[in-house]
Structure formats: structure tokens, C-alpha cells
Protein backbone atom coordinates (compact mmCIF):
# COMPACT_ATOMS: atom_id res chain seq x y z
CA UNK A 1 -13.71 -41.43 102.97
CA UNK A 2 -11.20 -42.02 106.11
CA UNK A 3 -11.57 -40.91 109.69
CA UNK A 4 -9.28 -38.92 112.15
CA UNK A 5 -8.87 -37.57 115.10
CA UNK A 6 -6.40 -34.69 115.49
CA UNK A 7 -5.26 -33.04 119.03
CA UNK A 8 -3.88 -29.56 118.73
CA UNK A 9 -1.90 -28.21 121.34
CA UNK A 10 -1.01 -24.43 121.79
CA UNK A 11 1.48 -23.67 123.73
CA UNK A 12 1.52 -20.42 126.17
CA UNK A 13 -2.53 -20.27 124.93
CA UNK A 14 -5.41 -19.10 127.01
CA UNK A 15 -9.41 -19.86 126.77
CA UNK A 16 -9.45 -17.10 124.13
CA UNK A 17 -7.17 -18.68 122.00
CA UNK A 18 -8.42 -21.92 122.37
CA UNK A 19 -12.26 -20.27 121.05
CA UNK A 20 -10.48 -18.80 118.75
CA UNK A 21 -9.20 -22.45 117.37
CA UNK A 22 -12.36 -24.21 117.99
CA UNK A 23 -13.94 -21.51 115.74
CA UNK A 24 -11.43 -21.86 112.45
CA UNK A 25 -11.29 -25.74 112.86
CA UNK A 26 -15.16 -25.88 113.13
CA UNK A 27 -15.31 -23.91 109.97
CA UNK A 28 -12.54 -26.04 108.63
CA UNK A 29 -15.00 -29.50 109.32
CA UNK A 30 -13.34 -30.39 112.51
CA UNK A 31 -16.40 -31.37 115.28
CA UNK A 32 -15.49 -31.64 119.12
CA UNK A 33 -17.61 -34.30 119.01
CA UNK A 34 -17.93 -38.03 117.93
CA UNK A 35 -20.79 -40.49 117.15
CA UNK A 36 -20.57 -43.47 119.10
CA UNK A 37 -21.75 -46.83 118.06
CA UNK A 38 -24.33 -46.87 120.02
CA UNK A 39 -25.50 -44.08 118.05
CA UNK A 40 -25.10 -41.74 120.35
CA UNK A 41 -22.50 -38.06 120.37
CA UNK A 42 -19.77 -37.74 122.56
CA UNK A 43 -17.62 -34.93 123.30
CA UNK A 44 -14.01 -35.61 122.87
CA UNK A 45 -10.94 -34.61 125.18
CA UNK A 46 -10.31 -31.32 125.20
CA UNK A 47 -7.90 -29.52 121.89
CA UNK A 48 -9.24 -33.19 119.95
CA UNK A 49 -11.59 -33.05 117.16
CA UNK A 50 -12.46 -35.55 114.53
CA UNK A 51 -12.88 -35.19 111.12
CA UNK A 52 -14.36 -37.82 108.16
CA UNK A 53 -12.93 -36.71 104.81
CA UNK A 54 -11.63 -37.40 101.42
CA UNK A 55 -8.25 -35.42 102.25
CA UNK A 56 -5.44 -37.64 102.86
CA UNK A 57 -3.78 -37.55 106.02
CA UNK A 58 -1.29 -34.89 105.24
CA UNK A 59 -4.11 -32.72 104.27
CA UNK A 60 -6.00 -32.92 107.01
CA UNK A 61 -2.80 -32.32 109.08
CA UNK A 62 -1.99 -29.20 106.58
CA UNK A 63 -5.42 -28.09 107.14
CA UNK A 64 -5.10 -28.42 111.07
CA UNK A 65 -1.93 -26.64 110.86
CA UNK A 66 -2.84 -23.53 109.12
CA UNK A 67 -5.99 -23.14 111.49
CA UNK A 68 -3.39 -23.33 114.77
CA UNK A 69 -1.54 -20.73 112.96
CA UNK A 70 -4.75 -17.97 113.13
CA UNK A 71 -4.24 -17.83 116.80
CA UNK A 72 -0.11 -16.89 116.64
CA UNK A 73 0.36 -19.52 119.18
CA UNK A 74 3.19 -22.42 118.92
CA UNK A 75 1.97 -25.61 118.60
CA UNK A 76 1.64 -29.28 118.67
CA UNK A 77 -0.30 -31.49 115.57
CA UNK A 78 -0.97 -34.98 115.93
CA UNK A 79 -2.91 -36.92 113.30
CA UNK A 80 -4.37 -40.34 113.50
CA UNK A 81 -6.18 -41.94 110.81
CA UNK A 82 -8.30 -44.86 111.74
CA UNK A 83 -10.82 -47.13 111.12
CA UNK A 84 -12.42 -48.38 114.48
CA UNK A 85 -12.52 -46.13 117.84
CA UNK A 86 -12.79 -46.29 121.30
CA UNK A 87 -13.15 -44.83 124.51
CA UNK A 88 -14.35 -44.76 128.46
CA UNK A 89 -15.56 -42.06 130.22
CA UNK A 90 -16.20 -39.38 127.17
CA UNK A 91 -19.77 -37.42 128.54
CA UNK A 92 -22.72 -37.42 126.04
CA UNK A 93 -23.25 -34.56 124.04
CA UNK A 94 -26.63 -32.96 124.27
């Protein structure tokens, strides 16, 4: 199983379309939120989500793609695949 994060940017997009996105990658496995190794969940920058699947990276970035497509918005994909993650400043999810 691999990890990644994956920002999606929509270009010319409201709040609306960003729900809208938030919705079909949350059905699609993608949280808004990421555990911490101090055990604790963090919510990650906004249009970022992480993922830990099987899929390859080009799946995941296929998968990703087609849910940016459901709001008719041009975008921006990025896909990283790591193994060890870190951050400053990311609030605590309740």
C-alpha cells in the first residue's frame, strides 16, 4: 500500500465547486485530513487530500482527474507519492 497527497486546483472555481470536489474525491477515498505521528488528525491545506492505496500513482492521479472533471472547471493535478511526511502549523482535526 503507498501514500499520497494530491492538491487539485480549479481554476475560475467558487466555494460551490470546491464542495462539489470535496464531495466526489471523498467518495473516491480522498480525506482532507492526515494522521500525524503523534497519533493525532490534521487537516491539510486547502484543495490537498491524502490518500493510502494499492493504485499506482497514475491511478490515483487518473482517479483525481476524473473527479476535477464533475465540477466543469479547468484544472491543476499534482501527485506525490511518499513514504514519510511532514508539516508545521496544520490545526488538529476534531
Amino acid at each position: 500500500m503507498a501514500s499520497y497527497i494530491v492538491r487539485v486546483e480549479l481554476h475560475k472555481a467558487d466555494y460551490d465547486d470546491y464542495d462539489l470536489l470535496h464531495d466526489v474525491m471523498a467518495k473516491r477515498g480522498f480525506s482532507r485530513t492526515i494522521l500525524g505521528s503523534d497519533g493525532n488528525m490534521y487537516h491539510l491545506p486547502t484543495a490537498e487530500y491524502y490518500i493510502s492505496s494499492y493504485a499506482n500513482l497514475t491511478q490515483v492521479r487518473e482517479s483525481a482527474k476524473a473527479a476535477a472533471a464533475t465540477t466543469g472547471k479547468a484544472n491543476w493535478i499534482l501527485v506525490t507519492e511518499y513514504s514519510n511526511c511532514g508539516w508545521s502549523g496544520l490545526p488538529k482535526a476534531s
